[in-house]
N, C-alpha and C. Protein backbone atom coordinates (compact mmCIF):
# COMPACT_ATOMS: atom_id res chain seq x y z
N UNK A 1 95.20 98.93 49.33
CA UNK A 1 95.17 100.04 50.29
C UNK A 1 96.47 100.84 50.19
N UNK A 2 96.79 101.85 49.94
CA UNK A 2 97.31 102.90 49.89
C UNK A 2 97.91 103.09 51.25
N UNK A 3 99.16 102.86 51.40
CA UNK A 3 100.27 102.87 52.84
C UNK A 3 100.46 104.27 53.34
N UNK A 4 100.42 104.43 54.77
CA UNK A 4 100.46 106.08 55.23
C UNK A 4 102.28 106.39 54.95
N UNK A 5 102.62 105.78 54.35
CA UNK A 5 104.33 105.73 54.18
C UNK A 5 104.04 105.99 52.79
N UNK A 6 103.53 105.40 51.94
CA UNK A 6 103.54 105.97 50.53
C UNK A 6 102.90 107.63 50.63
N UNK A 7 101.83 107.51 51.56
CA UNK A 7 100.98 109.22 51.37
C UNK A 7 101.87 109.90 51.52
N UNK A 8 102.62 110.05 53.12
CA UNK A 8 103.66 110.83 53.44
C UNK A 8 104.96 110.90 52.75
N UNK A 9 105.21 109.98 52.52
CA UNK A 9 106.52 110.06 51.38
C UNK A 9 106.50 110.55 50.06
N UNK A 10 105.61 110.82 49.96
CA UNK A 10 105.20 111.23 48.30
C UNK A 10 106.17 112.93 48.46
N UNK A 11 105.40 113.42 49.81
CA UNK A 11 105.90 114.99 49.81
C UNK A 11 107.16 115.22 50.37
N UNK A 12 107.71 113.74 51.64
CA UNK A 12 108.94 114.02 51.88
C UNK A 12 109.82 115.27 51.47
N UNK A 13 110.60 116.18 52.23
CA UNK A 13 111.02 117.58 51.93
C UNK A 13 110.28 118.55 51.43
N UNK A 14 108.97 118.65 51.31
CA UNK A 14 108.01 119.39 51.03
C UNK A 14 107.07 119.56 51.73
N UNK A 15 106.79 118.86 52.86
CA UNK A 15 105.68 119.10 53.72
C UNK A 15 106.01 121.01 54.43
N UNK A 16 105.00 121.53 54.70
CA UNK A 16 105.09 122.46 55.66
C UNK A 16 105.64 122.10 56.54
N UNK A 17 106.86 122.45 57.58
CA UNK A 17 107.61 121.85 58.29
C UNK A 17 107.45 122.53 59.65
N UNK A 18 108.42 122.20 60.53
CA UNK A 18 108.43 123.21 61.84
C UNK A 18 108.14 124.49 61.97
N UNK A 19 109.09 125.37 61.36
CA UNK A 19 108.76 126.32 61.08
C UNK A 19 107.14 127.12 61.09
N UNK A 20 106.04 126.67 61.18
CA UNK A 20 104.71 127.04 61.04
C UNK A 20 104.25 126.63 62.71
N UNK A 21 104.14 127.85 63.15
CA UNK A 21 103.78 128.10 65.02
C UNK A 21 102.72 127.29 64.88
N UNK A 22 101.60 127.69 64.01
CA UNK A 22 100.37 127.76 64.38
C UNK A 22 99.68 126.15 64.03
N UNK A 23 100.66 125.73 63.01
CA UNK A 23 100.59 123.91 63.00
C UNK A 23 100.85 123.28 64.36
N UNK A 24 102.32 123.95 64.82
CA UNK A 24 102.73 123.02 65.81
C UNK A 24 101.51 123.28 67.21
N UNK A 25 101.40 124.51 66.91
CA UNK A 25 100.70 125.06 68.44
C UNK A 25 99.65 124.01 68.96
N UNK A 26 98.64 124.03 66.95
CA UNK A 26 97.51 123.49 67.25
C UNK A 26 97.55 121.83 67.43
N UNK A 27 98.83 121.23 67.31
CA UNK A 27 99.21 119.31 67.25
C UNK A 27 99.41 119.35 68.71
N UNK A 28 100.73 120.14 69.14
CA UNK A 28 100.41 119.93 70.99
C UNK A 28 99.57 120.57 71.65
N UNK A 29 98.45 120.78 71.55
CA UNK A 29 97.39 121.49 72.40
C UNK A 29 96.69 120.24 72.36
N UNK A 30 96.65 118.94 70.92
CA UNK A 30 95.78 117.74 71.44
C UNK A 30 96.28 117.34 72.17
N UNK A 31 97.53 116.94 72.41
CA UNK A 31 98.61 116.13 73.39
C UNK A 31 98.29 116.62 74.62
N UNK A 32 98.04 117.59 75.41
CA UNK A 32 97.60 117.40 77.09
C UNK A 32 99.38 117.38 77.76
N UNK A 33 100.15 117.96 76.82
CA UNK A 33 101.07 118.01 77.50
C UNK A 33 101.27 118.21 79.37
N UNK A 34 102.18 117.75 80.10
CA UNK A 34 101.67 118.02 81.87
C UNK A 34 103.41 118.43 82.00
N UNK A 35 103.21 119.22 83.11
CA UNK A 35 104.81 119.48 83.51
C UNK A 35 105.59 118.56 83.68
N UNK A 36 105.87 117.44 84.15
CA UNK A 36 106.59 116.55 84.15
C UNK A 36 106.63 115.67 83.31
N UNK A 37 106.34 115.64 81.97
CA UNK A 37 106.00 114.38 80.81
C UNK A 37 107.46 114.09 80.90
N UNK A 38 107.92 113.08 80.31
CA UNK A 38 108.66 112.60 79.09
C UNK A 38 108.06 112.60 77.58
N UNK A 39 108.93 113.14 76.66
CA UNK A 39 108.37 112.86 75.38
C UNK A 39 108.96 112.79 74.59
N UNK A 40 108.39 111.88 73.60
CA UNK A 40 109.43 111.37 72.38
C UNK A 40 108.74 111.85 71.03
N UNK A 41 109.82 113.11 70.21
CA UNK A 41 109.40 113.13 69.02
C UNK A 41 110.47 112.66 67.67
N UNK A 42 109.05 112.15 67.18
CA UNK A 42 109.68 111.21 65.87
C UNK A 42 109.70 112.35 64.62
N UNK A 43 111.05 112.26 64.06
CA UNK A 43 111.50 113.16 62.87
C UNK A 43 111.57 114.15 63.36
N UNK A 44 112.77 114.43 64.04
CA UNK A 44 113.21 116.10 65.08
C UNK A 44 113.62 116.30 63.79
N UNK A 45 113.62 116.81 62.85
CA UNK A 45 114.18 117.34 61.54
C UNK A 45 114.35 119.15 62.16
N UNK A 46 114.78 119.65 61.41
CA UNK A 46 115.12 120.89 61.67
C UNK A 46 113.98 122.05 61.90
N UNK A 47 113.61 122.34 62.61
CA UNK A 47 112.83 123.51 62.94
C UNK A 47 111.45 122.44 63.28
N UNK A 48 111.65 121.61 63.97
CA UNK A 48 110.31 120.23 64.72
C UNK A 48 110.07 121.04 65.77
N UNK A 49 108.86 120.29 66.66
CA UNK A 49 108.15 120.65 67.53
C UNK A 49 109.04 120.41 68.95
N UNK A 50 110.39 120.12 68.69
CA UNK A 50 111.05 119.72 70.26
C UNK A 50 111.18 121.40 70.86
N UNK A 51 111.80 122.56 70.04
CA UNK A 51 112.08 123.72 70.57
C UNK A 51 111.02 124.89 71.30
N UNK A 52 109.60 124.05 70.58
CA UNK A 52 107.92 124.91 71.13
C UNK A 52 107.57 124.06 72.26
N UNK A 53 108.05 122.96 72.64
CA UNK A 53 107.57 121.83 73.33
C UNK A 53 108.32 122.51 74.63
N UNK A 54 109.84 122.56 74.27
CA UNK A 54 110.72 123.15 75.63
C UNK A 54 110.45 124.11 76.28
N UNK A 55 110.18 124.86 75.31
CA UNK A 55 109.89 126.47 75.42
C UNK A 55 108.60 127.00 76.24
N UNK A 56 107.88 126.09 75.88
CA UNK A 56 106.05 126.25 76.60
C UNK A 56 106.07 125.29 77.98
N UNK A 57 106.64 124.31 78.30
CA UNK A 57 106.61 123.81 79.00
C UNK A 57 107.84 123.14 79.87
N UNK A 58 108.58 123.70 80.88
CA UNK A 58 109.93 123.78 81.45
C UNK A 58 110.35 122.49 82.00
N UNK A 59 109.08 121.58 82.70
CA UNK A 59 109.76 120.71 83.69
C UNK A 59 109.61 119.42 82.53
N UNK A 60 109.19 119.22 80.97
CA UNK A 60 109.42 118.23 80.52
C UNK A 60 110.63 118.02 80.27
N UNK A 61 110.76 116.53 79.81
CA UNK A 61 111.91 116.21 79.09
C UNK A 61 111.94 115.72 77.66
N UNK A 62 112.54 115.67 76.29
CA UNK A 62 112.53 115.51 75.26
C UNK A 62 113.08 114.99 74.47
N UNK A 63 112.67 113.92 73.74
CA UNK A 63 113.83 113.18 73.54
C UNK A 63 113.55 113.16 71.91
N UNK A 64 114.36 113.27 71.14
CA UNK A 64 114.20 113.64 69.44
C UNK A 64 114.79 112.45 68.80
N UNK A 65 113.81 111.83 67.56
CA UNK A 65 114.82 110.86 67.03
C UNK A 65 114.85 111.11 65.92
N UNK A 66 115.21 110.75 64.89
CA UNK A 66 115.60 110.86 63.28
C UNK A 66 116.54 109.86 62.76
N UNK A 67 116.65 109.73 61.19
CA UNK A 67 117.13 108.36 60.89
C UNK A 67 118.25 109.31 59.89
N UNK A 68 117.74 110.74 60.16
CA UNK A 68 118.84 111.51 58.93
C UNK A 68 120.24 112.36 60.20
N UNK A 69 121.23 112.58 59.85
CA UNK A 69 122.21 112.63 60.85
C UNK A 69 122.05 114.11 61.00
N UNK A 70 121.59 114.78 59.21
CA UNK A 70 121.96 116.31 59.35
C UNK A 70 120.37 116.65 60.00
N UNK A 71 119.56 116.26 59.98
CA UNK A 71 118.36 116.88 60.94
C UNK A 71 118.33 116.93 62.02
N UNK A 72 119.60 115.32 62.79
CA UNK A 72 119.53 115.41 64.44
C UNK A 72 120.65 116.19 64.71
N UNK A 73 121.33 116.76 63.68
CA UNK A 73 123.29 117.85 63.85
C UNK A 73 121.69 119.29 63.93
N UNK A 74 121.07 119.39 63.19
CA UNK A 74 120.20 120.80 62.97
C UNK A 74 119.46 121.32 64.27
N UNK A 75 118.84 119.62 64.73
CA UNK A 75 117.93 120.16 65.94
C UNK A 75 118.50 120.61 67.28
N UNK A 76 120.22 119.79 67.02
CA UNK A 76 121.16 119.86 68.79
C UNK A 76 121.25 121.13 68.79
N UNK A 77 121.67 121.75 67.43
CA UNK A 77 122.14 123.68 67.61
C UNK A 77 121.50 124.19 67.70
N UNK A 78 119.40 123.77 67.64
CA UNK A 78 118.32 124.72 67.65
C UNK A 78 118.63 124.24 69.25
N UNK A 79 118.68 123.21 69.89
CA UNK A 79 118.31 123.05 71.27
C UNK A 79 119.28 122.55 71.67
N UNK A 80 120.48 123.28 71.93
CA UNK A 80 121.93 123.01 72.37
C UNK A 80 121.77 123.10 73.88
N UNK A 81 121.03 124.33 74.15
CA UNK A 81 121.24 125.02 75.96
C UNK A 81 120.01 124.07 76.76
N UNK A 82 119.01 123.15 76.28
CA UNK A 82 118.05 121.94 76.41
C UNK A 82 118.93 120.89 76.89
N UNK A 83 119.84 120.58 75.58
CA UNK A 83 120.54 119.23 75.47
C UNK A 83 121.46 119.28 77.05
N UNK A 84 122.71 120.38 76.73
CA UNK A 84 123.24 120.65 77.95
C UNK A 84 122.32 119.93 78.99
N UNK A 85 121.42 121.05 79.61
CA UNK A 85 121.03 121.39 80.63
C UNK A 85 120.40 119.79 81.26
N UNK A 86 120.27 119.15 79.96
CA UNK A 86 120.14 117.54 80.93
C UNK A 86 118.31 117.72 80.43
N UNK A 87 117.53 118.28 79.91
CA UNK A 87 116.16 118.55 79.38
C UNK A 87 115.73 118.51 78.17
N UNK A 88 116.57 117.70 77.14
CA UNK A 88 116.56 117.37 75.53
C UNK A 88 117.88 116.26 75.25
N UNK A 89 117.23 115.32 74.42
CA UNK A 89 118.14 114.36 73.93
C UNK A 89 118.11 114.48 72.47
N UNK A 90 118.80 114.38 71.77
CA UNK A 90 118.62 114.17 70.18
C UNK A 90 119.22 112.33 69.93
N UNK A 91 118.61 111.77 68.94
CA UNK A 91 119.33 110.30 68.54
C UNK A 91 119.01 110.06 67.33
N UNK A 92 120.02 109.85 66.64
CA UNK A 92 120.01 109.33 65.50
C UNK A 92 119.64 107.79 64.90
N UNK A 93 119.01 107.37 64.81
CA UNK A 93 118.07 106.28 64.81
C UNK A 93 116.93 106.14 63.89
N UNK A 94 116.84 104.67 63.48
CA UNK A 94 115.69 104.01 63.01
C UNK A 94 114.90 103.50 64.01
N UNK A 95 113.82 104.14 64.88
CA UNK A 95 113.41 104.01 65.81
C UNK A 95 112.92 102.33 65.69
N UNK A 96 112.54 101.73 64.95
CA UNK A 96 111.84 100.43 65.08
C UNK A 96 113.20 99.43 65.42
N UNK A 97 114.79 99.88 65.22
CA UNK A 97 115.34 99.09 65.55
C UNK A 97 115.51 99.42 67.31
N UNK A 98 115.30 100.24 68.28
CA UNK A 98 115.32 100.27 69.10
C UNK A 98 115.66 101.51 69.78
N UNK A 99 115.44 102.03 71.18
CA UNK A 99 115.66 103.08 71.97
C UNK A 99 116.94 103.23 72.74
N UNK A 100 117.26 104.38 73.08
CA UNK A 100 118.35 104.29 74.51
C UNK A 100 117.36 104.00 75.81
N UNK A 101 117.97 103.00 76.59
CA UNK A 101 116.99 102.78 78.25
C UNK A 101 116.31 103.68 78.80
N UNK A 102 115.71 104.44 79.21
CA UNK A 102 115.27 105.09 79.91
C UNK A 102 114.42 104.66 81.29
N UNK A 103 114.58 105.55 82.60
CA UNK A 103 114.22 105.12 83.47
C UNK A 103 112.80 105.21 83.68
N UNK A 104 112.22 105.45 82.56
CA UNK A 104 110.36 105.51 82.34
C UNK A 104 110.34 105.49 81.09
N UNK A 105 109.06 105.40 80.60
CA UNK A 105 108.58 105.47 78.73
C UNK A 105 107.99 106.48 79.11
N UNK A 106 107.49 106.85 78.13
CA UNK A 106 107.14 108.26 77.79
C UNK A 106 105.86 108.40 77.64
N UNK A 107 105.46 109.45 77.89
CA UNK A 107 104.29 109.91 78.04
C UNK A 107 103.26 110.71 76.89
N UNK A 108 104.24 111.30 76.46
CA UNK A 108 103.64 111.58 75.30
C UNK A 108 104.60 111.37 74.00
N UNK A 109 103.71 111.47 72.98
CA UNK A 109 104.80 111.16 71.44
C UNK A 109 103.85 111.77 70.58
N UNK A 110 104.90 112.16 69.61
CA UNK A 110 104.13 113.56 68.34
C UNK A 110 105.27 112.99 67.22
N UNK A 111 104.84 113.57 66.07
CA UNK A 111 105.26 113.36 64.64
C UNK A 111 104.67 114.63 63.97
N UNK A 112 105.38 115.25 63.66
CA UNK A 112 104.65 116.71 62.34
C UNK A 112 105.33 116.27 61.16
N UNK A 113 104.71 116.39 60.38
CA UNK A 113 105.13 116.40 59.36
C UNK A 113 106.38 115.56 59.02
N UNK A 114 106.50 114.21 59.56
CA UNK A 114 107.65 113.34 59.47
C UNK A 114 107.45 112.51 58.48
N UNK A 115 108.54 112.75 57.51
CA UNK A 115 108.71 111.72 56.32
C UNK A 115 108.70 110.30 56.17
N UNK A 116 108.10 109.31 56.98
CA UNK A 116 107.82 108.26 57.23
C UNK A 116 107.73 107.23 56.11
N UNK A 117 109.37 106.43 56.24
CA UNK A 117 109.77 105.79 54.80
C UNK A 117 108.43 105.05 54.31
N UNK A 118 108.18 104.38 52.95
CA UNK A 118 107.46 103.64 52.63
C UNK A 118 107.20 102.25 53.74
N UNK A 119 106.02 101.82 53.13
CA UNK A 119 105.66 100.36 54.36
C UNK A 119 106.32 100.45 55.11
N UNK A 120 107.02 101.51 56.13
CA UNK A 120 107.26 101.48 57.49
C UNK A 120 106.64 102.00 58.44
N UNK A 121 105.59 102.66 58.08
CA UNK A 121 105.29 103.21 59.21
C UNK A 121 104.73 102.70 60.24
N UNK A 122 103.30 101.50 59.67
CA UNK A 122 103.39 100.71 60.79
C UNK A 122 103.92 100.10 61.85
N UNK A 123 105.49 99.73 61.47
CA UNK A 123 106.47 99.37 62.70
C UNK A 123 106.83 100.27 63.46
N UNK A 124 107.12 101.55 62.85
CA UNK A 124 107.24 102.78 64.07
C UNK A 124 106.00 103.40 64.64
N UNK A 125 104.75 102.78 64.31
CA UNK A 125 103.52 103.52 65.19
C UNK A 125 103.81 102.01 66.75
N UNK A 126 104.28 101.02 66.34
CA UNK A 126 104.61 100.16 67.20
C UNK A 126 105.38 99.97 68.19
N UNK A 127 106.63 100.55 67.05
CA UNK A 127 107.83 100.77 68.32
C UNK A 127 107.52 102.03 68.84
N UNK A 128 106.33 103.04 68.92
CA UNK A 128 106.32 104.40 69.48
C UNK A 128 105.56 103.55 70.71
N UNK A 129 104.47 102.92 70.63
CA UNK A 129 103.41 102.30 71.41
C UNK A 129 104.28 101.77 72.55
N UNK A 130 105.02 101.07 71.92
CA UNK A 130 106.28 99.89 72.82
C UNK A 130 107.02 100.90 74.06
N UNK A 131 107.07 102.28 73.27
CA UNK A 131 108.08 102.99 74.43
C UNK A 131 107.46 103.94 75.05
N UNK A 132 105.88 103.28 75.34
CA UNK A 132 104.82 104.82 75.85
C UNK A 132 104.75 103.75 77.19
N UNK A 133 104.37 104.68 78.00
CA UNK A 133 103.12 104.55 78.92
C UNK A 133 101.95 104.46 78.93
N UNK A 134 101.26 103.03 79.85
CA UNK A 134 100.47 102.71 79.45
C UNK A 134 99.58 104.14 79.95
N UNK A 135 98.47 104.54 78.57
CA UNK A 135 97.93 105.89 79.51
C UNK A 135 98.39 106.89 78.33
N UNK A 136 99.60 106.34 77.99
CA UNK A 136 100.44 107.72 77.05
C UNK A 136 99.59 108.06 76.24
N UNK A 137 99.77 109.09 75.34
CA UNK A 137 98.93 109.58 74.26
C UNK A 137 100.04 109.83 72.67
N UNK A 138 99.96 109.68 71.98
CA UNK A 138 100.65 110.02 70.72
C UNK A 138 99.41 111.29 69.58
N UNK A 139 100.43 111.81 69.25
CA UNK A 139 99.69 112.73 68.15
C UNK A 139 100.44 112.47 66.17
N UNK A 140 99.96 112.37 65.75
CA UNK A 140 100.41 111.96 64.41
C UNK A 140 100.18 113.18 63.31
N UNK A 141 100.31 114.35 62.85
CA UNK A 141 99.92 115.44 61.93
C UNK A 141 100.65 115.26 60.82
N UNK A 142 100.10 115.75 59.82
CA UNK A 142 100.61 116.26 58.57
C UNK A 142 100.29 117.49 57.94
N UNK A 143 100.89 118.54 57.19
CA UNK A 143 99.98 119.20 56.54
C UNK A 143 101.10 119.35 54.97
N UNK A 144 100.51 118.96 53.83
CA UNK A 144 101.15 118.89 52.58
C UNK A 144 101.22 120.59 52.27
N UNK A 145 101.83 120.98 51.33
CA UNK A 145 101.96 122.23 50.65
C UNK A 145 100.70 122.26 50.05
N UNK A 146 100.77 123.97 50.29
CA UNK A 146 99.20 124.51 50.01
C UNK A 146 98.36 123.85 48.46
N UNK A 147 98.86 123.75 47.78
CA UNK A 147 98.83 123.36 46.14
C UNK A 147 98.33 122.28 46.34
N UNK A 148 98.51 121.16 47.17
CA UNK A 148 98.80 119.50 47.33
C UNK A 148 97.84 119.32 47.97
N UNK A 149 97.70 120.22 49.35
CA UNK A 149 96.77 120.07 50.57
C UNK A 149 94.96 120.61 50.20
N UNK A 150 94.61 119.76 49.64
CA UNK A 150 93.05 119.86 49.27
C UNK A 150 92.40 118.96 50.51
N UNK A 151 91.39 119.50 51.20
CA UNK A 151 90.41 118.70 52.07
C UNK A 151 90.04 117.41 51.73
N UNK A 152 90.01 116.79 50.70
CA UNK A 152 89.71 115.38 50.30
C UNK A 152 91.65 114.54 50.55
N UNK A 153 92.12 114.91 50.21
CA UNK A 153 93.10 114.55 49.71
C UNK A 153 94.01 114.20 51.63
N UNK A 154 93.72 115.41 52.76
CA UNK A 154 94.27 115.48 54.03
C UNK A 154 93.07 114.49 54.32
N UNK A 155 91.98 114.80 54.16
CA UNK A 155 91.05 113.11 54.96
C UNK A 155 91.54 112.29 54.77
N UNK A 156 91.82 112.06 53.90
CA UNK A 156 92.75 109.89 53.15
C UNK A 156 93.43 110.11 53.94
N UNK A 157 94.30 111.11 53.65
CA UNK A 157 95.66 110.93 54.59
C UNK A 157 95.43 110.43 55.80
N UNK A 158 94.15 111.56 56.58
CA UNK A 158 94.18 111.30 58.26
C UNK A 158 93.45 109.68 58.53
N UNK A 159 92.63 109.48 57.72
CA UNK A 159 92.30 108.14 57.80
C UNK A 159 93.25 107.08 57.52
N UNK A 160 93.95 107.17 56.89
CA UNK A 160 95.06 105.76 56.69
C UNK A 160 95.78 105.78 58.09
N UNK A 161 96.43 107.38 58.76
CA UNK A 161 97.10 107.33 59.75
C UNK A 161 95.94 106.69 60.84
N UNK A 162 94.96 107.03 60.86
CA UNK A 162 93.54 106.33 61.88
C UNK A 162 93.57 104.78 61.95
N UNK A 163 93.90 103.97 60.49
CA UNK A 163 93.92 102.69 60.43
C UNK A 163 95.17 102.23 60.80
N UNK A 164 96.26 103.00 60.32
CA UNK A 164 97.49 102.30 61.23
C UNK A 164 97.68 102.31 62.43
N UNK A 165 97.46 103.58 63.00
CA UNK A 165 97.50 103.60 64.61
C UNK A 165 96.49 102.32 65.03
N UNK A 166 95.54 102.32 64.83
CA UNK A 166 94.10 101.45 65.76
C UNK A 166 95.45 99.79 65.20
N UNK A 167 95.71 99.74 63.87
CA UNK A 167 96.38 98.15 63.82
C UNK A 167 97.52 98.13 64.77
N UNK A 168 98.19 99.18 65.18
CA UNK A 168 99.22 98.90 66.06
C UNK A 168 98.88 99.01 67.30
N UNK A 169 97.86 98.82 67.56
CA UNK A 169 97.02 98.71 68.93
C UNK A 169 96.64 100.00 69.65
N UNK A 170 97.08 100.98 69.04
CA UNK A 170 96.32 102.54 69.86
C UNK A 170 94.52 101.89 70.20
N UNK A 171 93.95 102.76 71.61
CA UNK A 171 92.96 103.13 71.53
C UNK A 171 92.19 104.62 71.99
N UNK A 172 90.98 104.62 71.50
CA UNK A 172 90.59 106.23 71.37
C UNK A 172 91.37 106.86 70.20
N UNK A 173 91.14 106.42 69.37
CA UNK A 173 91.91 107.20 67.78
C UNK A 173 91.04 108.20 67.57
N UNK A 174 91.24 109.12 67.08
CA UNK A 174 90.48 110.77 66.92
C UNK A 174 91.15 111.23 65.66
N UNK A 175 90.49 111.41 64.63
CA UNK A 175 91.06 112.44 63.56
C UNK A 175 90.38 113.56 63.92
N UNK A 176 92.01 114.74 63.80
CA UNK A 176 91.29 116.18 63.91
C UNK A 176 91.51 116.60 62.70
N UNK A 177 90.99 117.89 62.10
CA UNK A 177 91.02 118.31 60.51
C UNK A 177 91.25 120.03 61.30
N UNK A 178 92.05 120.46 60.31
CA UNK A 178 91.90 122.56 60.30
C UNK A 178 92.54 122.53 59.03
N UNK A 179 91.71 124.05 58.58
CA UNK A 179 92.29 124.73 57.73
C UNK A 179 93.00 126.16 58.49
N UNK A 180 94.48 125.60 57.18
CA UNK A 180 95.33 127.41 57.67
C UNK A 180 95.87 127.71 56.70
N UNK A 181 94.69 128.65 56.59
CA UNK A 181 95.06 129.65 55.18
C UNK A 181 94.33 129.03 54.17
N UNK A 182 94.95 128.82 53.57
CA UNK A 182 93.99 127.98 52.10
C UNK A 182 94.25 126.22 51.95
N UNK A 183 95.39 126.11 53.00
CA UNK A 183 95.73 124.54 52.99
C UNK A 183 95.10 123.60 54.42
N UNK A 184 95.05 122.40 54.10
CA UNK A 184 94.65 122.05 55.13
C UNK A 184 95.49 121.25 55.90
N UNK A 185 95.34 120.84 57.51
CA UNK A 185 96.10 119.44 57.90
C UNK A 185 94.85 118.81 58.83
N UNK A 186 95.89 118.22 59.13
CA UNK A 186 95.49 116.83 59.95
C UNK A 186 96.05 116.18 61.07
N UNK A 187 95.41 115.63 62.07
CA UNK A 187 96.24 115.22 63.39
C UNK A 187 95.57 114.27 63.65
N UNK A 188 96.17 113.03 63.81
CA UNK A 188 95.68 112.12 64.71
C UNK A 188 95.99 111.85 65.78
N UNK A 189 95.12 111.57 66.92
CA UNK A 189 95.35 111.01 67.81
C UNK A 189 95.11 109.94 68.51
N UNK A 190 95.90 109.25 69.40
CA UNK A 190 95.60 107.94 70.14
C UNK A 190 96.13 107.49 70.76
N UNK A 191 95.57 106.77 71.97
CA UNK A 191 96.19 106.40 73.42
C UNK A 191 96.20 105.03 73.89
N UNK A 192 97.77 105.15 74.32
CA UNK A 192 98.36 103.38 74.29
C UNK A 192 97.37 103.14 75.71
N UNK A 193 96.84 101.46 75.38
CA UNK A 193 95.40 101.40 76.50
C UNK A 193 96.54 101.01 77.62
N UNK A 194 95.38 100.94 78.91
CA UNK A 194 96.21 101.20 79.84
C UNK A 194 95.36 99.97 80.40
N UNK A 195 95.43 98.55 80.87
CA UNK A 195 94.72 97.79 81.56
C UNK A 195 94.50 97.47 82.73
N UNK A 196 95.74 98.00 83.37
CA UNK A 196 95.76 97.78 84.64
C UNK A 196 95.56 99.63 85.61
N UNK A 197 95.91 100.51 84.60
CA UNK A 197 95.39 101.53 85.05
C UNK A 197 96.11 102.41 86.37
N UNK A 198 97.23 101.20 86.44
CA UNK A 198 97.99 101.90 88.12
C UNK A 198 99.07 103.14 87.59
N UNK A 199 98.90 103.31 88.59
CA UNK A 199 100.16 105.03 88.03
C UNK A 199 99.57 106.22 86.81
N UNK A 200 100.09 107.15 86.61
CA UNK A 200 100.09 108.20 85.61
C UNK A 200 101.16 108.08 85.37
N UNK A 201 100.81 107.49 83.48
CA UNK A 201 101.89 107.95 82.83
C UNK A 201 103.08 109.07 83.07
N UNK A 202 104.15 109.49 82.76
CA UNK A 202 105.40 110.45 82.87
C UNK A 202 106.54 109.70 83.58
N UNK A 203 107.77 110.60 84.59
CA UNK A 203 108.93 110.21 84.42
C UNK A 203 110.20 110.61 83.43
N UNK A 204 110.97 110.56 83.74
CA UNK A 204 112.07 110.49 82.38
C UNK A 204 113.72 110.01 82.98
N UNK A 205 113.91 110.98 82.51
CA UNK A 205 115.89 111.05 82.32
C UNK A 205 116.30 109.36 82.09
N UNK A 206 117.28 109.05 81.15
CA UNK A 206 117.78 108.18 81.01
C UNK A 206 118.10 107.65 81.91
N UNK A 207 117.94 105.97 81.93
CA UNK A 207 119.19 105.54 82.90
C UNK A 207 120.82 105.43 82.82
């Protein structure tokens, strides 16, 4: 079986990145973003979904991680007057080794186009699960360069991300598919189960 860390890593620095509105628009419109979320995105790389996330929606909070130093130095100066203001965190981190405390988990969690080392990704669809609310929702997208991004080629993709999420215990997994332009992507989604069902997910600010 073919690892969603080998798929995604193949294009590492080549994926269509932040930069593309209409990727990011259409990954948080699955998310159900709510005014008060907490949310954690994995691979704030430079021009990520933390600055459309702030921007569209005021009373969240955001918390960015990355394992590269110059993507979390890139995203503080895209979202410096966020960070300030006490409404964006950036951290430099291998998320599977662990989080800063926070006085809630998070509510929602997204990934675009994040370079997700080889055979790791499973541990970070885990440690994302670990720091949700039960209830939370995660979104997972990719979209390869137009050349790369053939409709057969984004299904594998969205299906391997479908099989890792469901093994790291997501439930309600959903592959979505669009074409933009001549390339295609992909989004998955899925929601950490909730058994006991008390409360709505959200919350934030560190402790």
């Amino acid at each position: 079986m073919t690892s969603i860390g080998k798929l995604i890593h193949r294009y590492a620095g080549r994926l269509l990145g932040g930069g593309d509105r209409a990727l990011h628009d259409w990954v948080l419109a699955q998310l159900d973003i709510r005014p008060d979320d907490a949310i954690l995105e994995i691979g704030c790389g430079p021009d990520a979904a933390m600055k459309r996330i702030l921007k569209a929606h005021k009373g969240v909070f955001v918390v960015g991680v990355d394992a590269s130093a110059d993507a979390v130095g890139e995203a503080w100066r895209k979202n410096a007057r966020a960070v300030r203001a006490g409404r964006a965190m950036l951290v430099q981190t291998d998320i599977t080794r662990g989080l800063p405390a926070f006085a809630a988990p998070f509510a929602r969690v997204v990934a675009v186009n994040a370079p997700l080392p080889d055979d790791r990704a499973a541990d970070i669809f885990k440690a994302a699960r670990a720091a949700m609310a039960p209830g939370g929702k995660l979104a997972v997208a990719a979209r390869p360069p137009e050349k790369e991004a053939s409709e057969a080629y984004v299904r594998l993709l969205g299906k391997e991300i479908r099989r890792q999420l469901e093994a790291a215990g997501f439930a309600t997994v959903r592959l979505h598919e669009k074409t933009f332009g001549s390339s295609a992507a992909v989004c998955v989604t899925g929601v950490n189960p909730s058994p006991t069902a008390k409360g709505k997910p959200g919350g934030h600010r560190q402790k």
